[in-house]
Protein backbone atom coordinates (compact mmCIF):
# COMPACT_ATOMS: atom_id res chain seq x y z
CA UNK A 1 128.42 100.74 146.26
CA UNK A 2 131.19 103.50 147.09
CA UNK A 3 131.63 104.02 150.52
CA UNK A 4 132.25 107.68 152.16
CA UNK A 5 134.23 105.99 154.96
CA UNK A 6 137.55 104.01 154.03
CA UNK A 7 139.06 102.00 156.56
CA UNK A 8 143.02 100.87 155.36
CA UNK A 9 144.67 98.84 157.68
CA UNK A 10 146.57 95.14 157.64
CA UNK A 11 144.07 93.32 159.76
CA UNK A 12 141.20 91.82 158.60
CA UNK A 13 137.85 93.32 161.44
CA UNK A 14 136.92 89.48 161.97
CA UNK A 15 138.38 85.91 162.45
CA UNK A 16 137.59 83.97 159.92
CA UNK A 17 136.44 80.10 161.01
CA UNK A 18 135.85 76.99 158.57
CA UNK A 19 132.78 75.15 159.42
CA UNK A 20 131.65 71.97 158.05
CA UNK A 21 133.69 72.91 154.80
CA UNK A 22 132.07 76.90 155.15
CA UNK A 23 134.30 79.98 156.28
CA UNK A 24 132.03 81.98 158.50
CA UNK A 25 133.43 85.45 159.71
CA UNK A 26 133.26 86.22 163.41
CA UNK A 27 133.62 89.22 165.72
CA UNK A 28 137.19 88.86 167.20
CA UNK A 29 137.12 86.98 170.08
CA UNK A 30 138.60 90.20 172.48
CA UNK A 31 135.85 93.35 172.00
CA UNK A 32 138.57 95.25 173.31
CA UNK A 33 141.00 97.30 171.39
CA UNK A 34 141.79 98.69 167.40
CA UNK A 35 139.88 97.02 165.32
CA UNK A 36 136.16 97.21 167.06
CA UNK A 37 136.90 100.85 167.63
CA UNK A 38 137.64 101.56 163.91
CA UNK A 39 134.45 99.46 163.19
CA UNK A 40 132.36 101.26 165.50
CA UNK A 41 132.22 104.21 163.35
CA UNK A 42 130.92 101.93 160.59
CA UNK A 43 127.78 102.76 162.23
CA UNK A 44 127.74 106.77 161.33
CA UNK A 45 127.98 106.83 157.55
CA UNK A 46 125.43 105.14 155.15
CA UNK A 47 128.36 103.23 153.11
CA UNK A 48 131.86 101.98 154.51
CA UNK A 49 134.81 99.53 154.24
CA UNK A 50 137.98 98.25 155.52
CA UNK A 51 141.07 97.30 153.32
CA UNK A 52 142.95 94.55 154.37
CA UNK A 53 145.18 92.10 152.74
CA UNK A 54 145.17 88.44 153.22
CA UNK A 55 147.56 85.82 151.42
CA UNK A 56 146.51 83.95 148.85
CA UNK A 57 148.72 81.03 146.69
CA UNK A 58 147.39 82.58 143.67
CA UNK A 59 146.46 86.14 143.33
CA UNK A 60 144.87 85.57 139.86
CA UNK A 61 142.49 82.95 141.52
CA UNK A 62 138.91 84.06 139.92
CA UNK A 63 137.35 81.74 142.95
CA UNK A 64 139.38 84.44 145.45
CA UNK A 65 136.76 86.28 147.06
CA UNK A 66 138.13 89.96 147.24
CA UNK A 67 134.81 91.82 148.34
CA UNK A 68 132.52 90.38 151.19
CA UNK A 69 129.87 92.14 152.86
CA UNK A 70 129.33 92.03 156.11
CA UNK A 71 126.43 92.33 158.60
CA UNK A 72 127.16 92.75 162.16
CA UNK A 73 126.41 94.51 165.12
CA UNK A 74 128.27 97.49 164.07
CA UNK A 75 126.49 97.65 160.84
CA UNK A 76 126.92 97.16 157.40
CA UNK A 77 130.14 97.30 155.27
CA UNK A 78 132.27 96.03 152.89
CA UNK A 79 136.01 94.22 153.27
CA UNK A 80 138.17 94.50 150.13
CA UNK A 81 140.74 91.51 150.65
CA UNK A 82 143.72 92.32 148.74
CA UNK A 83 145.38 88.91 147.58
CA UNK A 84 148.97 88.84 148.73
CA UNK A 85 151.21 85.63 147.96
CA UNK A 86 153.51 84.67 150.94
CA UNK A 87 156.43 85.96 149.54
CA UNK A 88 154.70 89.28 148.82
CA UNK A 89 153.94 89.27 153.19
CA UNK A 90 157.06 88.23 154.55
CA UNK A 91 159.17 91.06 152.19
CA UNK A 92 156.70 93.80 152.82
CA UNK A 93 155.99 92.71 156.16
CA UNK A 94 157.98 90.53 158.15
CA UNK A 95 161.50 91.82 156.52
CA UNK A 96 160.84 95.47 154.98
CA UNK A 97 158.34 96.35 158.14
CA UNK A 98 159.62 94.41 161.02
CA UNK A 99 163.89 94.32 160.62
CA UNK A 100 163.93 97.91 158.86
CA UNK A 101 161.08 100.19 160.01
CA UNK A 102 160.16 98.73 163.83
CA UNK A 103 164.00 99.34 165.09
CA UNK A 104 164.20 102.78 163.68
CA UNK A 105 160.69 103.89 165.26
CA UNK A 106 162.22 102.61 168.31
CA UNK A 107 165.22 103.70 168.55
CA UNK A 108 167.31 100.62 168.26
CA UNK A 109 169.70 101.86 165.26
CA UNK A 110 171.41 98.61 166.20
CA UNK A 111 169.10 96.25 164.95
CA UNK A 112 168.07 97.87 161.47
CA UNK A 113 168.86 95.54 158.65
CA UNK A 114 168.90 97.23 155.28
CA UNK A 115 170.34 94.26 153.24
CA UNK A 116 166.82 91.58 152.77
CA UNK A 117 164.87 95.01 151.91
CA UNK A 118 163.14 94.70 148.74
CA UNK A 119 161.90 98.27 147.86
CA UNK A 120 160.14 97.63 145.05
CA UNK A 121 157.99 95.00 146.59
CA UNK A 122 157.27 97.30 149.37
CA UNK A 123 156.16 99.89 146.83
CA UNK A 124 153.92 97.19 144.75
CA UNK A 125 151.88 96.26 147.73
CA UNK A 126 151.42 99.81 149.02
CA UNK A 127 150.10 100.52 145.31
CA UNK A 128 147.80 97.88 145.45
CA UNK A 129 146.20 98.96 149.18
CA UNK A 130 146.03 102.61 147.53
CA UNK A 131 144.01 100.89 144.29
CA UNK A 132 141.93 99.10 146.82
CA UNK A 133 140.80 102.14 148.87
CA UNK A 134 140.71 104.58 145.84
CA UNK A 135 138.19 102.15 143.80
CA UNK A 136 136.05 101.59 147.26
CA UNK A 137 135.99 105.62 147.83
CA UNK A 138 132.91 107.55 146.99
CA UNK A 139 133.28 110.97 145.93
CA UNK A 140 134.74 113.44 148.32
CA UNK A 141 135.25 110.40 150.81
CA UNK A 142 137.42 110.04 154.10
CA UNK A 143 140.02 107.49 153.86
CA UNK A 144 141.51 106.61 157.48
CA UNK A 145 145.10 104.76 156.73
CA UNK A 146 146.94 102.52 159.77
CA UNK A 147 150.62 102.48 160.85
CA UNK A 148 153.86 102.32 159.34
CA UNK A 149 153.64 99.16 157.00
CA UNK A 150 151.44 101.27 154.71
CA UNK A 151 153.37 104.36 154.55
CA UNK A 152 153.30 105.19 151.29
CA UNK A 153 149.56 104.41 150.52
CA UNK A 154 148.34 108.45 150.73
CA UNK A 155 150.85 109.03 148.06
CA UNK A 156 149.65 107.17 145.74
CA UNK A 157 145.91 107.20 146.86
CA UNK A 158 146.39 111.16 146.48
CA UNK A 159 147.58 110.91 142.78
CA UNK A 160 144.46 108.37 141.98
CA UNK A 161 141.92 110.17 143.68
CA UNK A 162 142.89 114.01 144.64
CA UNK A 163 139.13 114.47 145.55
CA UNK A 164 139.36 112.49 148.66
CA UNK A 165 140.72 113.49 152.24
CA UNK A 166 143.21 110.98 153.56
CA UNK A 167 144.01 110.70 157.56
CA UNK A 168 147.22 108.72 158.73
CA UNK A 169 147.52 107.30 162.42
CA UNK A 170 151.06 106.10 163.90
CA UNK A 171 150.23 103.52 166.24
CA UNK A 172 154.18 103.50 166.89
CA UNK A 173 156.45 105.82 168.20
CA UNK A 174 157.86 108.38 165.65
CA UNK A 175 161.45 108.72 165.66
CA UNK A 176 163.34 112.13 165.26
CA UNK A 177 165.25 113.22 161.93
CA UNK A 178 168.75 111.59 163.22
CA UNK A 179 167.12 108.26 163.99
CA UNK A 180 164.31 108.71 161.19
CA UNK A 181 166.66 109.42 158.28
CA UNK A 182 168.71 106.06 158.84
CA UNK A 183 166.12 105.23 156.05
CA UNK A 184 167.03 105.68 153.02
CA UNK A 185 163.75 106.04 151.32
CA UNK A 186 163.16 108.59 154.21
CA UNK A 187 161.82 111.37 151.19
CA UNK A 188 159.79 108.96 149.86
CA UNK A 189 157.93 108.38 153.45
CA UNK A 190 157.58 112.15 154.16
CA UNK A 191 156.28 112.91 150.51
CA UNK A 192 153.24 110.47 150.71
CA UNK A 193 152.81 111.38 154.57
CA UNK A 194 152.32 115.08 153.49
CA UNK A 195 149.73 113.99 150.97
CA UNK A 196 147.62 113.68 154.01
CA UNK A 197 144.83 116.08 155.40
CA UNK A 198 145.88 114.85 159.13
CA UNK A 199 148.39 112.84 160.42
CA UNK A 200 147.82 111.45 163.91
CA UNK A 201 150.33 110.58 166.81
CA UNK A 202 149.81 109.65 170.25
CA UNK A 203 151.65 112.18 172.01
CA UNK A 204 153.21 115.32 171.47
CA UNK A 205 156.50 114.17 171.25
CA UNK A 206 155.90 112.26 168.23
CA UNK A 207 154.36 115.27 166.50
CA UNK A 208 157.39 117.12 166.94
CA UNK A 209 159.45 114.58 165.93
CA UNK A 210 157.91 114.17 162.96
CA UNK A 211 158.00 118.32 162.34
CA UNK A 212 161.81 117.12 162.44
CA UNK A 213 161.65 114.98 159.89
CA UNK A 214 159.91 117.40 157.26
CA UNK A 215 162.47 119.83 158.39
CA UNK A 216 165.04 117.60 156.91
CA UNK A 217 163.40 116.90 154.03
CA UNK A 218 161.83 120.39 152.92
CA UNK A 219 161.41 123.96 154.12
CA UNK A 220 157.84 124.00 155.35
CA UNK A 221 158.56 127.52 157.07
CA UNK A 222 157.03 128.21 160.71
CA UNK A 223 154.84 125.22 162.34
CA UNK A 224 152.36 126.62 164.65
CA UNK A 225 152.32 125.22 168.70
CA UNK A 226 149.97 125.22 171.04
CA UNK A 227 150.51 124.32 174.85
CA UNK A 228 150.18 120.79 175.58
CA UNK A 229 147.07 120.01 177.86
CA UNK A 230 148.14 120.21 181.89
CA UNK A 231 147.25 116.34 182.21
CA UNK A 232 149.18 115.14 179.21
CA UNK A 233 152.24 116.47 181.30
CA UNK A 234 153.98 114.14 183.46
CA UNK A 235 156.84 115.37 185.26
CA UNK A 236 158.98 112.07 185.46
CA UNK A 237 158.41 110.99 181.70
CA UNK A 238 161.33 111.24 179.18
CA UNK A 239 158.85 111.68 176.25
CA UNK A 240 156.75 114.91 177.80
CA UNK A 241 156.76 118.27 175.62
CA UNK A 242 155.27 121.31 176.80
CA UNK A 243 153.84 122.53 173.53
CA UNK A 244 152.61 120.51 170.36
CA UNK A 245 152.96 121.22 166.71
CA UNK A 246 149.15 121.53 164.61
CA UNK A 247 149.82 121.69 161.36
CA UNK A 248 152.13 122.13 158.82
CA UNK A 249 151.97 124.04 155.68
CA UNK A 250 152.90 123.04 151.94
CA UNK A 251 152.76 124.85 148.51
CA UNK A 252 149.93 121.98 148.09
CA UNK A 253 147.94 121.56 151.36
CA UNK A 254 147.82 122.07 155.34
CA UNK A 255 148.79 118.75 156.75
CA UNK A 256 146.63 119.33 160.12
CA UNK A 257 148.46 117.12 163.02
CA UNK A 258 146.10 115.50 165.05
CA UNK A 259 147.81 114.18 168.78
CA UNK A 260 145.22 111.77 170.32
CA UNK A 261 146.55 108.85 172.51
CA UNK A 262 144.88 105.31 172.15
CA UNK A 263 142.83 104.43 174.80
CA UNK A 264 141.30 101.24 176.04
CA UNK A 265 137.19 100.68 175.99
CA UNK A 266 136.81 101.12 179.55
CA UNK A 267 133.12 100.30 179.31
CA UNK A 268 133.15 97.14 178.56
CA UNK A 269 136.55 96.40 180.45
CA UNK A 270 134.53 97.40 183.73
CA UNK A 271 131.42 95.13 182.66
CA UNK A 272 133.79 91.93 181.91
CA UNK A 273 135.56 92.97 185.11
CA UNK A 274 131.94 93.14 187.54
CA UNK A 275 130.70 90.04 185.77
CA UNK A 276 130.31 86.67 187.70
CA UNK A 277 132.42 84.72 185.46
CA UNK A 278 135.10 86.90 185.85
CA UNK A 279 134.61 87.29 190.23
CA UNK A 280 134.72 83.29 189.73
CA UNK A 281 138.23 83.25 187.41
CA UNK A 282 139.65 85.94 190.03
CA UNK A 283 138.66 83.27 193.19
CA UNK A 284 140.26 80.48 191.25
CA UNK A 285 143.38 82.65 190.22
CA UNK A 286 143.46 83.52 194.05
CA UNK A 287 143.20 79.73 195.54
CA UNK A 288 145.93 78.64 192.70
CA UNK A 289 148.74 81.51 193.50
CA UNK A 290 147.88 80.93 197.67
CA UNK A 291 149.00 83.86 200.11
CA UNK A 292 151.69 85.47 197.94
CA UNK A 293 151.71 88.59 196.41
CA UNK A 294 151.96 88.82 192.40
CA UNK A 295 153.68 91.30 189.85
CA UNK A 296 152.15 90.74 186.63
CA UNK A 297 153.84 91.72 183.23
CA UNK A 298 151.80 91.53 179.70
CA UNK A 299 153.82 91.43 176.34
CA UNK A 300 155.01 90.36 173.21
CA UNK A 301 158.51 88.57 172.58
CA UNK A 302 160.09 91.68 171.34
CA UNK A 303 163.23 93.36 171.86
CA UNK A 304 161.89 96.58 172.35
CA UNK A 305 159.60 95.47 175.48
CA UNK A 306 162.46 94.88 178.00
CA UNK A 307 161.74 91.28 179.21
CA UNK A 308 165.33 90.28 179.89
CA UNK A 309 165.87 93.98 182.01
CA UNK A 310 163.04 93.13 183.94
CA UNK A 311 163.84 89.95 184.46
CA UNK A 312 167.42 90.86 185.89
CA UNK A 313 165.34 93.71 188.01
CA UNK A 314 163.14 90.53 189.40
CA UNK A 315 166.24 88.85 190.41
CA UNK A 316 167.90 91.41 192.21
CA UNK A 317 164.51 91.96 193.91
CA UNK A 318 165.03 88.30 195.40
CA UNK A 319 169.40 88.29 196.11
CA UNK A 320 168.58 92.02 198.09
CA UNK A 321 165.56 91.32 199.80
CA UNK A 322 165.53 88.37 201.71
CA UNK A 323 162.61 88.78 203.26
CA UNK A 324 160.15 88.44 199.95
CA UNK A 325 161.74 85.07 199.03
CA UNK A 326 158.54 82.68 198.71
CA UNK A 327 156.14 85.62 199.05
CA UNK A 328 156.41 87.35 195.78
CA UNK A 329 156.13 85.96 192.41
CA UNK A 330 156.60 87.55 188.75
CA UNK A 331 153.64 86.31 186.30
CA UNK A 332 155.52 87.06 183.10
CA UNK A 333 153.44 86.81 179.92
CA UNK A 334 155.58 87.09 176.69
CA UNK A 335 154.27 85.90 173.67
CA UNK A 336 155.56 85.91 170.17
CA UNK A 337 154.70 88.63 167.77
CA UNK A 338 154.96 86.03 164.74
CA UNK A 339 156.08 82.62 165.65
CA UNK A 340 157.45 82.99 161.43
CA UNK A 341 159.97 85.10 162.29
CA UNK A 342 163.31 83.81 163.30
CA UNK A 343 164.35 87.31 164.48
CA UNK A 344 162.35 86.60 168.14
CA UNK A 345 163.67 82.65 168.58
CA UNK A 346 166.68 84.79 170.64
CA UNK A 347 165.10 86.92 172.55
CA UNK A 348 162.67 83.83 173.73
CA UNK A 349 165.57 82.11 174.57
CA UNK A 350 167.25 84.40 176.38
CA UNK A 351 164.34 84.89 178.75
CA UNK A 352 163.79 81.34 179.37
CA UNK A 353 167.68 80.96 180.52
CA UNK A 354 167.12 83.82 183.41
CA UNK A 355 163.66 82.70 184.23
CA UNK A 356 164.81 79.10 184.62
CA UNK A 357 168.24 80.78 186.41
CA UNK A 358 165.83 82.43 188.79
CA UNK A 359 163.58 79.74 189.67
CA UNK A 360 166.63 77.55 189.86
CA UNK A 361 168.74 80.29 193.12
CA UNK A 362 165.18 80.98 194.34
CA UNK A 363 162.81 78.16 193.82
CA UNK A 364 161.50 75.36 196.23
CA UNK A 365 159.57 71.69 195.40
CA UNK A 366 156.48 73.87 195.96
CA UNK A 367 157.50 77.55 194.91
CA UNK A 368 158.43 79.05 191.61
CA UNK A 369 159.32 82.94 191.90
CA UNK A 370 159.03 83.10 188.20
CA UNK A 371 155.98 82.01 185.77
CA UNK A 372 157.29 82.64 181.98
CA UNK A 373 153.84 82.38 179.90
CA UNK A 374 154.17 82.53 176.14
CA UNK A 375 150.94 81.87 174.84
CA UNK A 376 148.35 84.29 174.15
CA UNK A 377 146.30 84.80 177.72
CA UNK A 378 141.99 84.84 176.68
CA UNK A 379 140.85 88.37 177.14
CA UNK A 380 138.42 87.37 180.36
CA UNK A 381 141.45 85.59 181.58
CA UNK A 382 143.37 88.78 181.49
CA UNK A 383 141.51 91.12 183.69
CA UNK A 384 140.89 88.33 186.33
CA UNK A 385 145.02 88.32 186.77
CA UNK A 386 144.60 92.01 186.84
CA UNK A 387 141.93 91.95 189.26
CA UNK A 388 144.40 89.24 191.16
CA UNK A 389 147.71 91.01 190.63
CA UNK A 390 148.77 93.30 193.41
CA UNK A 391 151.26 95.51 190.68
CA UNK A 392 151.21 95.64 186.87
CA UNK A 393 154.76 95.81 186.03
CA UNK A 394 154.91 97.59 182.53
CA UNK A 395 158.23 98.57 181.69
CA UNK A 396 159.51 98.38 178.01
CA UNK A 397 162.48 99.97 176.72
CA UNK A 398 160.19 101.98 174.20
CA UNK A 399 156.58 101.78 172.98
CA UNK A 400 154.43 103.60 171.07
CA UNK A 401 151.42 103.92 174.11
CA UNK A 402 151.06 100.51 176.08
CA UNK A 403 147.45 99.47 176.62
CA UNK A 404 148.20 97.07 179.06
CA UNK A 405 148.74 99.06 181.63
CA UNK A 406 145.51 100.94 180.52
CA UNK A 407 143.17 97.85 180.94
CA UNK A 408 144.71 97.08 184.37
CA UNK A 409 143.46 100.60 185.90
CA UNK A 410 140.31 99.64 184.15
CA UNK A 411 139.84 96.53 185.01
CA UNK A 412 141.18 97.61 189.18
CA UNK A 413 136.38 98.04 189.75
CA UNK A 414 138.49 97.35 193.69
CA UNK A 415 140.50 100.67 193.72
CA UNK A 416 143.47 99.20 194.71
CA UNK A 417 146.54 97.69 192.99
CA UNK A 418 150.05 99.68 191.49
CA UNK A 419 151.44 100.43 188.11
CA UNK A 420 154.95 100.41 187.55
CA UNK A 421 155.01 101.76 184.18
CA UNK A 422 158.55 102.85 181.96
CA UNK A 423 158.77 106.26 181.67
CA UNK A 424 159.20 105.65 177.41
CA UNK A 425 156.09 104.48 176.68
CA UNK A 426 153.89 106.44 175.80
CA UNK A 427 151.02 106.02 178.27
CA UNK A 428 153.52 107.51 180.65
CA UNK A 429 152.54 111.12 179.56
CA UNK A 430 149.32 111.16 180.68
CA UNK A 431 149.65 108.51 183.87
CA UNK A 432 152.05 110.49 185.71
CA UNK A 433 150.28 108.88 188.78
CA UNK A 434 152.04 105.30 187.86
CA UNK A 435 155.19 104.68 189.98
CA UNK A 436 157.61 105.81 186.72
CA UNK A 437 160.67 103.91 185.90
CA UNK A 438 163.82 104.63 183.87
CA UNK A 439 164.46 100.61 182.16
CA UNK A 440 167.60 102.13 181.32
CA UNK A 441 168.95 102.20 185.02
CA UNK A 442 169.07 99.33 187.32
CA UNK A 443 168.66 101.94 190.47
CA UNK A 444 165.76 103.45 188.63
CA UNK A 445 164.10 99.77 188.12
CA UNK A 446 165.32 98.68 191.64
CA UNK A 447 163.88 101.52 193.41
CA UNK A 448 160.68 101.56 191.18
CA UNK A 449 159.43 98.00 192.19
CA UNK A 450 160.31 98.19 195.76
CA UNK A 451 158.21 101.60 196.17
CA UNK A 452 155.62 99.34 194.80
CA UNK A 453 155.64 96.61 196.90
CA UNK A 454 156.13 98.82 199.83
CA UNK A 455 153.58 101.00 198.99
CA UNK A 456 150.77 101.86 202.04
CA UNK A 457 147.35 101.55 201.05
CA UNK A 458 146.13 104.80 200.98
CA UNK A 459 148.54 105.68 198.89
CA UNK A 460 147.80 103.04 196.60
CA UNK A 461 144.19 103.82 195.96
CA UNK A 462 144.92 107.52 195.73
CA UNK A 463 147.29 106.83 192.88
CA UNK A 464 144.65 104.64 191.05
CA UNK A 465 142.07 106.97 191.29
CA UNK A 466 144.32 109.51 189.46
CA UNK A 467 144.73 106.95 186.64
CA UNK A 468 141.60 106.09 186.18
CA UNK A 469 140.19 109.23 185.86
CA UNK A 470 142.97 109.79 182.92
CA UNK A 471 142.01 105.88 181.22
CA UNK A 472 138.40 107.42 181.46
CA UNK A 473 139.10 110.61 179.62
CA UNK A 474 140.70 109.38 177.02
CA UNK A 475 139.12 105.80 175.82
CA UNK A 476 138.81 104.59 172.76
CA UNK A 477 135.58 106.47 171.43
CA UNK A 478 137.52 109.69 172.72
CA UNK A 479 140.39 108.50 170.56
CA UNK A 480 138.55 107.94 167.24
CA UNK A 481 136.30 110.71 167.53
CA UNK A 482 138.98 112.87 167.90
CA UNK A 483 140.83 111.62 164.94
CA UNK A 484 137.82 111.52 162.97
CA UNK A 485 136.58 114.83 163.25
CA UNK A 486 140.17 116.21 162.15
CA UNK A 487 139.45 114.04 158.92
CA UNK A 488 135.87 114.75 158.00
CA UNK A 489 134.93 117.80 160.48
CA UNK A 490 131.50 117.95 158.56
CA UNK A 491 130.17 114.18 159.17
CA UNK A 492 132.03 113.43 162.72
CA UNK A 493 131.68 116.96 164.59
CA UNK A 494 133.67 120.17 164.07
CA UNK A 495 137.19 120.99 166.42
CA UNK A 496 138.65 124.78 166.33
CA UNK A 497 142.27 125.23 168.31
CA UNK A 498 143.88 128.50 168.66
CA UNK A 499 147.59 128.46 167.88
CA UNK A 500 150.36 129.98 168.17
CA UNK A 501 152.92 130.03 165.62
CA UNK A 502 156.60 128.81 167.36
């Protein structure tokens, strides 16, 4: 049955599980985060479904099962699997996506790597996600596309089905036109992006960047601003604007942009958090780490998170101050983004050589300074650290928001605890309350932790407050809703904004 809600994005919404020879589909194991927010609106149409690929040895398979319907507490809906082979995934994925598209949203010109890029096999796939979503549409539909890696779906989609409205989220950063336009398919991009009815950012800056980008591309004439909201102004973040750019106007269509930052499900963060099981975990955590005081960090093995720089910041922590030798201890959690890709086995390295330098100048037969975790940590797990750690220590050398930093207000029920938090991610905007750190400078860094360790109390839980009233504000229904009601104003509430043009 056609659905009047699309979902495209490269996740499947469950974990699949074989069972006595059966695949049964199950919730994800975290509630928290992307994909049971996007399924949550499931729940407000009649018909709905999610496009996702998943790899298959042979596409042609008859036995492949491309449409399942699912039943679960969110509702009802469908899940078109689009059969990719493994070559198909790692060129549009792990080579086009990853070593071409993720430096340049990031800013790390450096690392792009043009040569493996196989254009037309990142144009097949996109094709086949826009066939998928166009023959799942009903009439008139909303069709809600995710991230980079399916860039030029609403292109196509809009030539197969021009009755449909089409929304686009970044869950990156967007780059500006002399970073963007290292790409050269960078026309190709903008065309299908301004096929959209909305295309959504997290902040302002990457609204205006992408204004940029058009700019270089075509004349689109005068964008209209509006002033940025007083609490999505943070005076020590790099990536603050003042005003934000709402739309821009073709010869076809008003591309409305919609600036919404991601938020965590504070809700159920604070019920997993107040929960027995987790008071237990925390008491455990607490009897395991003794009468020391903890930094936690929470990442993936990525060049753009900073591991090594905050590893070096650790170490001069412990050669300048004496005095927290034995008493403080770094909980760094780094894990792999795809244990396929080569491109990460260096980075891993690299931080296993300083953490095992570290522990080596400053450890003792029954004290490690350093912890370097890279598995996955459970969900429940999680919040207990942050419930245990005395400062979340967040400081990547770009990112598109950071959630992590998010849960740990959330999950801080106590009202105490510190967020160090780099002033280029994109949380940073609207938790100018987070101790704010440059990665970029070592007195920046150095400064940043030891006003965190040296924090007084009061000060502590007046800082905390101030982010969790922001986490609160803008959570993940706040998020979607948003979003939503820029896409299909007449089924998910109507927004008016006064502009001015700029």
């Amino acid at each position: 049955m056609p659905s009047e809600l699309v979902i495209v994005y490269h996740r499947q919404p469950y974990e699949e599980v074989e069972v006595d020879g059966t695949i049964e589909y199950r919730a994800n194991k975290s509630p928290n985060g992307i994909v049971p927010t996007l399924k949550s609106f499931f729940g407000k149409v009649d018909n709905a479904a999610w496009v996702a690929w998943k790899e298959a040895e042979d596409t042609s398979n008859p036995g492949f099962d491309r449409v399942i319907n699912i039943e679960d507490s969110f509702g009802k809906y469908t899940v078109y699997r689009l059969p990719l082979t493994g070559a198909q995934v790692k060129s549009f994925y792990h080579v086009t996506s990853k070593e071409a598209f993720w430096p340049i949203l990031h800013g790390f010109k450096e690392k792009y790597n043009y040569d493996p890029v196989d254009w037309p096999t990142f144009k097949e796939v996109n094709w086949a996600f826009a066939e998928a979503a166009a023959a799942e549409a009903a009439p008139g539909a909303s069709v809600w596309v995710h991230d980079y890696n399916l860039w030029l779906v609403p292109g196509y989609l809009r030539q197969m089905r021009p009755d449909v409205r089409i929304s686009f989220y970044h869950h990156t950063p967007f780059p500006a036109a002399d970073m963007f336009n290292v790409l050269p398919w960078r026309g190709e991009i903008i065309d299908s992006l301004l096929a959209c009815d909305v295309v959504g950012f997290h902040i302002p800056r990457y609204a205006s960047n992408f204004v940029s980008c058009v700019r270089s591309v075509h004349d689109v004439g005068n964008v209209p601003r509006k002033p940025v909201e007083p609490d999505m102004i943070s005076e020590g973040s790099a990536l603050s604007d003042r005003t934000v750019p709402t739309e821009i106007r073709t010869e076809e269509r008003t591309v409305q942009l919609g600036v919404t930052p991601v938020g965590v499900d504070v809700d159920y963060i604070k019920r997993l958090a107040e929960s027995d099981t987790t008071a237990k975990l925390a008491e455990r955590f607490r009897g395991e780490i003794g009468d020391t005081r903890v930094l936690l960090s929470v990442g993936r093995t990525d060049y753009t998170k900073g591991g090594a720089d905050q590893l070096l910041a650790f170490e001069r922590l412990l050669e300048r101050r004496p005095d927290l030798r034995g008493v403080v201890r770094l909980l760094h959690v780094s894990v792999p983004a795809n244990r396929a890709m080569t491109v990460y086995e260096p980075i891993q390295k690299e931080l296993e050589e300083i953490a095992g330098r570290i522990n080596g100048r400053f450890g003792t037969f029954t004290f490690q300074p350093v912890a370097l975790i890279s598995r996955a940590v459970p969900f429940d797990e999680l919040v207990a650290w942050y419930q245990v750690a005395d400062v979340a220590w967040i400081t990547p050398l770009a990112d598109g928001m950071n959630l992590v930093c998010k849960e740990y207000v959330a999950a801080r029920t106590d009202g105490d605890g510190v967020v160090v938090l780099s002033e280029f991610a994109g949380a940073a905007v609207e938790m100018g309350a987070a101790v704010l750190a440059n990665p970029f400078s070592t007195r920046s860094m150095d400064y940043a932790i030891d006003m965190a360790l040296d924090m007084p109390e009061e000060e502590r839980r007046a800082r905390i407050a101030l982010l969790r009233t922001s986490v609160e504000k803008r959570d993940t229904q706040h998020w979607a809703a948003d979003q939503l009601a820029l896409l299909s104003p007449a089924d998910f509430g109507e927004e008016s904004q006064e502009s001015e043009i700029a």
